[in-house]
Protein backbone atom coordinates (compact mmCIF):
# COMPACT_ATOMS: atom_id res chain seq x y z
CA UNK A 1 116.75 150.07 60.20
CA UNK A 2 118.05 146.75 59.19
CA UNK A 3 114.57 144.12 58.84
CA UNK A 4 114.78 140.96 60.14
CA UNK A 5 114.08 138.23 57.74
CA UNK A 6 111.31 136.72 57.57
CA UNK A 7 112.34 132.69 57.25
CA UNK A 8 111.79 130.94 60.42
CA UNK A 9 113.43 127.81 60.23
CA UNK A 10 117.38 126.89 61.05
CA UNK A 11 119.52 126.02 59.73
CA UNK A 12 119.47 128.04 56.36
CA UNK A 13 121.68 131.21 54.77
CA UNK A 14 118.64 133.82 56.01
CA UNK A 15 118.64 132.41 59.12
CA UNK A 16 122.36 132.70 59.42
CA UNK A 17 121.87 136.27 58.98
CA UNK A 18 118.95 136.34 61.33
CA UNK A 19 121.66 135.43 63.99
CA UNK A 20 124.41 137.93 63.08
CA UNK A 21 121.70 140.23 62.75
CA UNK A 22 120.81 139.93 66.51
CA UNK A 23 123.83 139.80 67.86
CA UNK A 24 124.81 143.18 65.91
CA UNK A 25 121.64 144.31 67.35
CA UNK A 26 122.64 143.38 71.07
CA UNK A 27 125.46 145.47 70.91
CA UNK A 28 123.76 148.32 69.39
CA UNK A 29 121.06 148.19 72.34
CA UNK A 30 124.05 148.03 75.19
CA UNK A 31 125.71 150.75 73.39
CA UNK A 32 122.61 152.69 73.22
CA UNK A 33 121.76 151.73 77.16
CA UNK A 34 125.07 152.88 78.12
CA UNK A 35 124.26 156.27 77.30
CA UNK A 36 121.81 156.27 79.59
CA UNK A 37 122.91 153.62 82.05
CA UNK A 38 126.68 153.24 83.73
CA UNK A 39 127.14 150.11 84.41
CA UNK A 40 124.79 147.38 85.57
CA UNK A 41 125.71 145.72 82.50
CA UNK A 42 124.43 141.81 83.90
CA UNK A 43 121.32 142.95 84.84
CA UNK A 44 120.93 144.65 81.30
CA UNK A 45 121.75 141.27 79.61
CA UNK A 46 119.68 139.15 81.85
CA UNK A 47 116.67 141.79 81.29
CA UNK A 48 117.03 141.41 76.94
CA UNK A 49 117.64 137.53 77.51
CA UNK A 50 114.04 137.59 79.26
CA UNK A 51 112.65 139.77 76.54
CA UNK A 52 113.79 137.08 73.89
CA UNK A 53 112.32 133.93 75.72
CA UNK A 54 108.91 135.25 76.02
CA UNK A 55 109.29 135.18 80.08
CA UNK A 56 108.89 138.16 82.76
CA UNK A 57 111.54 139.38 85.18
CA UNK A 58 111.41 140.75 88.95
CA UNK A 59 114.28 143.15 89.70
CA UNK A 60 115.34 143.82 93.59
CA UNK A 61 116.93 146.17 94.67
CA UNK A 62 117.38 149.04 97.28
CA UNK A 63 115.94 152.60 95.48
CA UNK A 64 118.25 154.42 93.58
CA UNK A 65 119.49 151.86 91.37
CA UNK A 66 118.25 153.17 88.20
CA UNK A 67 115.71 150.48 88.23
CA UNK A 68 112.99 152.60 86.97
CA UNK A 69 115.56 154.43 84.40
CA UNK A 70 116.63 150.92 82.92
CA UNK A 71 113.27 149.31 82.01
CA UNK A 72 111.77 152.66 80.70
CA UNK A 73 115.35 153.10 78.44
CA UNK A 74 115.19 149.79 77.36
CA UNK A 75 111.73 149.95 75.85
CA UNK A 76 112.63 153.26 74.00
CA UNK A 77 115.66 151.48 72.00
CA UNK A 78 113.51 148.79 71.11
CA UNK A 79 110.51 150.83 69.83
CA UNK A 80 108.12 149.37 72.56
CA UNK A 81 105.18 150.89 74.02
CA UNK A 82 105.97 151.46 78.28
CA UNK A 83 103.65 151.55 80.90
CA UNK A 84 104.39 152.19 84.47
CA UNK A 85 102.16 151.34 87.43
CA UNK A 86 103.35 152.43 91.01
CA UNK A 87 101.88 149.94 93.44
CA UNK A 88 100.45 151.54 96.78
CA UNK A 89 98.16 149.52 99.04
CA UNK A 90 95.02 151.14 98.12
CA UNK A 91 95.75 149.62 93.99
CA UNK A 92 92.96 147.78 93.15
CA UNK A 93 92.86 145.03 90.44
CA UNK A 94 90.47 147.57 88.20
CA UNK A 95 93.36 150.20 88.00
CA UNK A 96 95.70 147.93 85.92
CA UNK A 97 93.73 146.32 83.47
CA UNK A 98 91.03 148.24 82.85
CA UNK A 99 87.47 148.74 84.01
CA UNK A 100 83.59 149.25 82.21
CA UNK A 101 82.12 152.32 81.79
CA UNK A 102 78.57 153.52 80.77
CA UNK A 103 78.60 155.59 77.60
CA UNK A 104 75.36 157.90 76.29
CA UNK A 105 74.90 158.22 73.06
CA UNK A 106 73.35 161.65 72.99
CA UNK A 107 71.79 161.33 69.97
CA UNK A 108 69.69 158.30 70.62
CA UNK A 109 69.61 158.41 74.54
CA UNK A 110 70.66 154.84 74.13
CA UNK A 111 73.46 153.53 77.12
CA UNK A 112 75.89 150.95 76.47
CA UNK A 113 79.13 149.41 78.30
CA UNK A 114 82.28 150.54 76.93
CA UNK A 115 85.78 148.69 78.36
CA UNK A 116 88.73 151.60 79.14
CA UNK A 117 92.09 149.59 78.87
CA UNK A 118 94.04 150.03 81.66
CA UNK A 119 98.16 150.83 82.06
CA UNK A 120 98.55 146.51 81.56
CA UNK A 121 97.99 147.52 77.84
CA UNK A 122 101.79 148.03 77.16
CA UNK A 123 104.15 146.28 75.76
CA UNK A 124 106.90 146.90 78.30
CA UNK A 125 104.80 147.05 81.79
CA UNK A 126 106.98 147.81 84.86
CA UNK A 127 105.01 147.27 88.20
CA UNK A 128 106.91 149.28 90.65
CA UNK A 129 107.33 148.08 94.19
CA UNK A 130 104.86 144.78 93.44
CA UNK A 131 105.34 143.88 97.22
CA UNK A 132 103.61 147.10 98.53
CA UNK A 133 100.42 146.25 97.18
CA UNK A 134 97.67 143.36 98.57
CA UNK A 135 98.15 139.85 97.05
CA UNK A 136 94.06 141.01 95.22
CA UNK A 137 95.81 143.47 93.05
CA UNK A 138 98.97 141.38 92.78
CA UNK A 139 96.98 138.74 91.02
CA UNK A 140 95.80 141.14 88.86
CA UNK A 141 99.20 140.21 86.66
CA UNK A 142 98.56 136.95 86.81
CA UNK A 143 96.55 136.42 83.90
CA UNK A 144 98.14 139.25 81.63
CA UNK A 145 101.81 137.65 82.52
CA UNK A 146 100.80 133.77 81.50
CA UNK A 147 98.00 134.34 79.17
CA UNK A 148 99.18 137.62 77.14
CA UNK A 149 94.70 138.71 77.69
CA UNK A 150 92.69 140.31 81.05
CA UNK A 151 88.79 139.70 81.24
CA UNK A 152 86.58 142.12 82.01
CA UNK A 153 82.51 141.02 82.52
CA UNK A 154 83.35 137.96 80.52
CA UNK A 155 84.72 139.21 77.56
CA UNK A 156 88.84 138.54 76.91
CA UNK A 157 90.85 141.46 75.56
CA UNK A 158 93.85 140.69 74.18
CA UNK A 159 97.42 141.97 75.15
CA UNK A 160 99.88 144.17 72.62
CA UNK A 161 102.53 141.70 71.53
CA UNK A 162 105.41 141.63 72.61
CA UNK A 163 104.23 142.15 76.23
CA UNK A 164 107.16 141.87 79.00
CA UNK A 165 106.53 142.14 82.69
CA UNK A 166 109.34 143.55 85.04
CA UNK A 167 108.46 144.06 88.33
CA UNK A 168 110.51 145.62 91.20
CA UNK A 169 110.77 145.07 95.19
CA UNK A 170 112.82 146.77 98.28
CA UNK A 171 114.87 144.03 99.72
CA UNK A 172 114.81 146.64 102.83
CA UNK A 173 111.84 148.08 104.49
CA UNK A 174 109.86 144.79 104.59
CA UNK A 175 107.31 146.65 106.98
CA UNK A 176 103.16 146.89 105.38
CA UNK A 177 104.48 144.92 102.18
CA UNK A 178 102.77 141.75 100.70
CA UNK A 179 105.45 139.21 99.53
CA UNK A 180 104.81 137.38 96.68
CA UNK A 181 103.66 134.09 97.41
CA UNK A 182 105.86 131.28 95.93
CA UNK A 183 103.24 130.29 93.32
CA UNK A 184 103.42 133.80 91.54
CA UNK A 185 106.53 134.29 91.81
CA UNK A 186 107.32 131.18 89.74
CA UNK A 187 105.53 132.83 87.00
CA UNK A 188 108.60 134.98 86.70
CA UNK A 189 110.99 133.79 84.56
CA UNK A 190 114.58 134.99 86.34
CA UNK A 191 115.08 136.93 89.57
CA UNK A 192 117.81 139.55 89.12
CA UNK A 193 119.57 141.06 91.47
CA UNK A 194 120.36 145.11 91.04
CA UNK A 195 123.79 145.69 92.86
CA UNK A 196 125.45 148.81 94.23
CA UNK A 197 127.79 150.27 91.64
CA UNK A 198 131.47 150.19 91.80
CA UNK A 199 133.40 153.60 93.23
CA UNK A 200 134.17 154.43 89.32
CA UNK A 201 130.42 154.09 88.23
CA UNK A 202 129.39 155.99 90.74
CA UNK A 203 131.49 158.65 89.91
CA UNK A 204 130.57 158.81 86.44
CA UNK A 205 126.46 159.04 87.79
CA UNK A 206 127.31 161.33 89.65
CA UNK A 207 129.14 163.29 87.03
CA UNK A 208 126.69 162.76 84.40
CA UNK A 209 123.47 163.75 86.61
CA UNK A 210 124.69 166.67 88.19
CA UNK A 211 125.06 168.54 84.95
CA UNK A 212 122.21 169.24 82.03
CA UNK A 213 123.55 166.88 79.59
CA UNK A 214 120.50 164.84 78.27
CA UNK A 215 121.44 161.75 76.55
CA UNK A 216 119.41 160.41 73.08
CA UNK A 217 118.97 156.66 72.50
CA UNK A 218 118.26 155.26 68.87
CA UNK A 219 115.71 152.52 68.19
CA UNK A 220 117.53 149.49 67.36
CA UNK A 221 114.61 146.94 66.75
CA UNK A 222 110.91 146.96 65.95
CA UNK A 223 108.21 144.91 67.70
CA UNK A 224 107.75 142.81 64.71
CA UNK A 225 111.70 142.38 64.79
CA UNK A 226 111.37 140.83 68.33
CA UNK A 227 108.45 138.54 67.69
CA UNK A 228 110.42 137.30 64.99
CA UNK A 229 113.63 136.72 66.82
CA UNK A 230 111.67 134.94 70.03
CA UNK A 231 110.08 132.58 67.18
CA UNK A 232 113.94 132.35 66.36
CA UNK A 233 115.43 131.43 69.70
CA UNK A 234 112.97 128.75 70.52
CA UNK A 235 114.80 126.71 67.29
CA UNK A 236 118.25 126.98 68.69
CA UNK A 237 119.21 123.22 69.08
CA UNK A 238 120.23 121.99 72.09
CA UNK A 239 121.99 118.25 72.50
CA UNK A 240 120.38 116.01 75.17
CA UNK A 241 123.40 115.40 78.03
CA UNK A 242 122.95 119.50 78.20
CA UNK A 243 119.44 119.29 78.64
CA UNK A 244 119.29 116.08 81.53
CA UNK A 245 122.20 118.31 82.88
CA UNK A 246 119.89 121.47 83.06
CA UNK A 247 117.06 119.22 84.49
CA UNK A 248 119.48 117.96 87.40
CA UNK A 249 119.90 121.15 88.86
CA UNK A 250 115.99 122.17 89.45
CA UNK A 251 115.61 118.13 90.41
CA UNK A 252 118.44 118.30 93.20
CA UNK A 253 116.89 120.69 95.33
CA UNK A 254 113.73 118.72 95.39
CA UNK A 255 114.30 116.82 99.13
CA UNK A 256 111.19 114.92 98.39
CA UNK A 257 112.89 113.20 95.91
CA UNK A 258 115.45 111.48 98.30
CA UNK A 259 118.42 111.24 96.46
CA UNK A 260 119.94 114.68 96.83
CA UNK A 261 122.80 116.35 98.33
CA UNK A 262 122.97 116.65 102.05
CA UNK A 263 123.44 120.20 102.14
CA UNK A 264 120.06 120.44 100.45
CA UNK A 265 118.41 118.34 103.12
CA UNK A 266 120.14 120.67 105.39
CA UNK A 267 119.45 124.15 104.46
CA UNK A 268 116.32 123.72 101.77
CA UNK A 269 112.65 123.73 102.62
CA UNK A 270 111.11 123.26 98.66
CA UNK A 271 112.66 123.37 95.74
CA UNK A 272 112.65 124.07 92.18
CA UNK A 273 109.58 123.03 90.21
CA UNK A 274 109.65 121.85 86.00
CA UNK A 275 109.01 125.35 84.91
CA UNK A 276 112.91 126.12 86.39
CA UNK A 277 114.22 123.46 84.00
CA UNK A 278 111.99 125.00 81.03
CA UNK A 279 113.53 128.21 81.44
CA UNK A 280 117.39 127.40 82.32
CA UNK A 281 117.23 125.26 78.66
CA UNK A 282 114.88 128.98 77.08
CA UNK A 283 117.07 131.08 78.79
CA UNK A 284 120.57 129.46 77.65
CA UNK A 285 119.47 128.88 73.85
CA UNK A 286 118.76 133.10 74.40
CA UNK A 287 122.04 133.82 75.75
CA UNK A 288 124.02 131.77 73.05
CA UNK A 289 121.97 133.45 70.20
CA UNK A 290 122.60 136.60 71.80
CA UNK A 291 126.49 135.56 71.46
CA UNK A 292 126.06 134.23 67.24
CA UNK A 293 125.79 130.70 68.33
CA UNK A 294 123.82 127.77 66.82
CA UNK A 295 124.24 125.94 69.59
CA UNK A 296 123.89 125.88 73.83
CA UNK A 297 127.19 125.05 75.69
CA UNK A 298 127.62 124.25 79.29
CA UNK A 299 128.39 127.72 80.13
CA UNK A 300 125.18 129.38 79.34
CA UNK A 301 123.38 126.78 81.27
CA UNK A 302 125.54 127.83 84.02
CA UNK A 303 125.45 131.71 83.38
CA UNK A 304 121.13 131.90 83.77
CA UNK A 305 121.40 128.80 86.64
CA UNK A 306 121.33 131.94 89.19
CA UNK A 307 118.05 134.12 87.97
CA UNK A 308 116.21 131.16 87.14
CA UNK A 309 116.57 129.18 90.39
CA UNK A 310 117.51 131.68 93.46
CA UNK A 311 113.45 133.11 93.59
CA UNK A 312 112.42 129.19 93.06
CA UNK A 313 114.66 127.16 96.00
CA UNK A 314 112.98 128.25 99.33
CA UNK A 315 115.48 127.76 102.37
CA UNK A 316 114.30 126.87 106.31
CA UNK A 317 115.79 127.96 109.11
CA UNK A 318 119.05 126.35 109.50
CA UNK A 319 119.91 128.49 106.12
CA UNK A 320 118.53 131.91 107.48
CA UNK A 321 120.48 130.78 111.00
CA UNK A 322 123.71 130.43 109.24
CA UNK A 323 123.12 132.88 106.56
CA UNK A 324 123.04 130.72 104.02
CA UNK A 325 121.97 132.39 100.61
CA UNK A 326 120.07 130.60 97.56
CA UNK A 327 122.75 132.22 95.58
CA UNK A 328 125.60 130.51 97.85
CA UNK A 329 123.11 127.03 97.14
CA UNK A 330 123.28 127.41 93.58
CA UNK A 331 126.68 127.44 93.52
CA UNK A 332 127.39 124.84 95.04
CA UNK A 333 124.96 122.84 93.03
CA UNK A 334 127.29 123.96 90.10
CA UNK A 335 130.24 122.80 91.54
CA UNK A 336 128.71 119.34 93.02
CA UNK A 337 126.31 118.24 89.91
CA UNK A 338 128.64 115.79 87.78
CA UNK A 339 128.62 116.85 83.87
CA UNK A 340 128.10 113.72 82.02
CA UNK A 341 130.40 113.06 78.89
CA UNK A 342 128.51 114.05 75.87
CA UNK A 343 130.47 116.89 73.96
CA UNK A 344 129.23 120.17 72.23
CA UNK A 345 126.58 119.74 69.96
CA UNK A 346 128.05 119.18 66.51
CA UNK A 347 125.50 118.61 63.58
CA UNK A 348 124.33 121.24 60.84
CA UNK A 349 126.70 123.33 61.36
CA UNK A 350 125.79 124.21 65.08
CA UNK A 351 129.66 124.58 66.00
CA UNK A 352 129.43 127.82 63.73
CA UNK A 353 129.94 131.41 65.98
CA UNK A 354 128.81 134.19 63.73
CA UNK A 355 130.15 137.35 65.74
CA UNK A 356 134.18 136.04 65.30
């Protein structure tokens, strides 16, 4: 296996090869998912673009997606520890991060607390069905997603690094669930949507399942290699008419700021808080690195504008009326939101694309 370097600063020869290095990597890990996984070949991106920014993802979808199957694949080709925890309504907050227990010591009679980690101790944790389970235990995440530690009687425990969240809901069957209030689910970084394969996918599941063939997937990257390459993407410059272009979005669908769009007065009840511009800028530097860029364009603001923003614009009741969709929002936002004349980021070398 090919070691990362260990250099952290851009721009420089090492760090160059830092960048090819990843983006040779990313197409190792899709050819290694596809093995596995036919299709869904978005959602797979969006998931490893997460898993680069530090951030946490929430998958819906109706079952038999190959939610499940994707997550627990993905942590095998990157060498990462994977937990999963099937939400019921009887979970309680104990059962995923751990709990006290009194040990003897039979030799001295002597009784002392001992802390049993729970399933949160992973470094890929997927929380199955997060919306069957009371908003107690849903909280439970809260800590472990922003603070990378749970705390038990006091005392802080510290989480395996990397640690990565996904979390999965029914869009159907919305009957003795417990949506996510707003406030949590902003602590997700993107919201991706898991859609229904195409007639030749399914085919090729259906193929592929119905017969004993078992399918092997390599490790691509360490855990060190990751923490190394999210310290990486974090440095990927980004020029300022790109960033005040990525802030406009989120700031748009805010009505209490006044000057917006009317179809925002008209079909939006909140919107978008800072932490949506903070990720579409994260998110975009990850998705040009991914690609052997130095440098954030337009379009990658434009390609994570969707998971970053549709969980964090909350519509009223003209928009449910009309069936108006955060998605169909968003994209009109996009089409609407003026691009100010700046140009692609040009210094150090920024123009350079590595994978060509």
């Amino acid at each position: 296996m090919k070691e990362a370097p260990d250099t952290d600063a851009i721009p420089g020869g090492s760090d160059v090869e830092a960048v090819r290095h990843l983006a040779e990597s990313y197409r190792q890990i899709r050819t290694e998912l596809a093995k596995v996984i036919i299709g869904q070949e978005e959602v797979l991106a969006e998931m490893i673009t997460t898993l680069l920014c530090r951030g946490h993802c929430i998958l819906e979808g109706v079952p038999g997606l190959a939610k499940t199957l994707m997550v627990s694949t993905l942590a095998r080709t990157l060498t990462l520890s994977f937990s999963r925890i099937q939400f019921t309504p009887d979970l309680m907050p104990s059962d995923i991060t751990g709990t006290d227990i009194i040990e003897e010591d039979k030799s001295t009679g002597s009784r002392q607390l001992r802390f049993v980690k729970g399933p949160v101790f992973a470094n890929v944790v997927l929380a199955d069905e997060i919306n069957r389970t009371p908003p107690k235990t849903q909280a439970a995440l809260l800590e472990a997603m922003q603070e990378h530690q749970v705390t038990a009687a006091g005392q802080p425990y510290k989480l395996p690094q990397p640690f990565f969240v996904l979390a999965t809901q029914n869009p159907i069957e919305q009957e003795g669930t417990y949506p996510l209030p707003e406030a949590q689910l902003d602590r997700f970084m993107f919201k991706v949507r898991v859609p229904y394969p195409t007639e030749e996918e399914e085919f090729e599941i259906v193929c592929r399942t119905t017969t004993q063939e078992t399918s092997q997937v390599h490790r691509i990257l360490s855990a060190e290699q990751i923490l190394h390459l999210q310290r990486l993407v974090r440095q990927v410059p980004v020029a300022d008419h790109i960033v005040r272009w990525a802030m406009s979005l989120p700031r748009l669908t805010r009505r209490i700021e006044g000057d917006v769009p009317q179809f925002i007065n008209d079909y939006v009840a909140w919107g978008a808080g800072p932490r949506a511009s903070q990720y579409l800028v994260l998110a975009a530097k990850a998705r040009a690195i991914l690609q052997g860029r130095f440098h954030v364009s337009m379009a990658d603001i434009k390609a994570v504008a969707h998971p970053v923003l549709r969980h964090r614009i909350i519509t009223n009741f003209n928009a449910e009326a009309e069936g108006v969709t955060t998605d169909r929002i968003i994209d009109r936002l996009i089409r609407e939101v003026p691009v100010e004349d700046g140009g692609e980021l040009e210094a150090a070398g920024a123009d350079r694309v590595l994978n060509e």
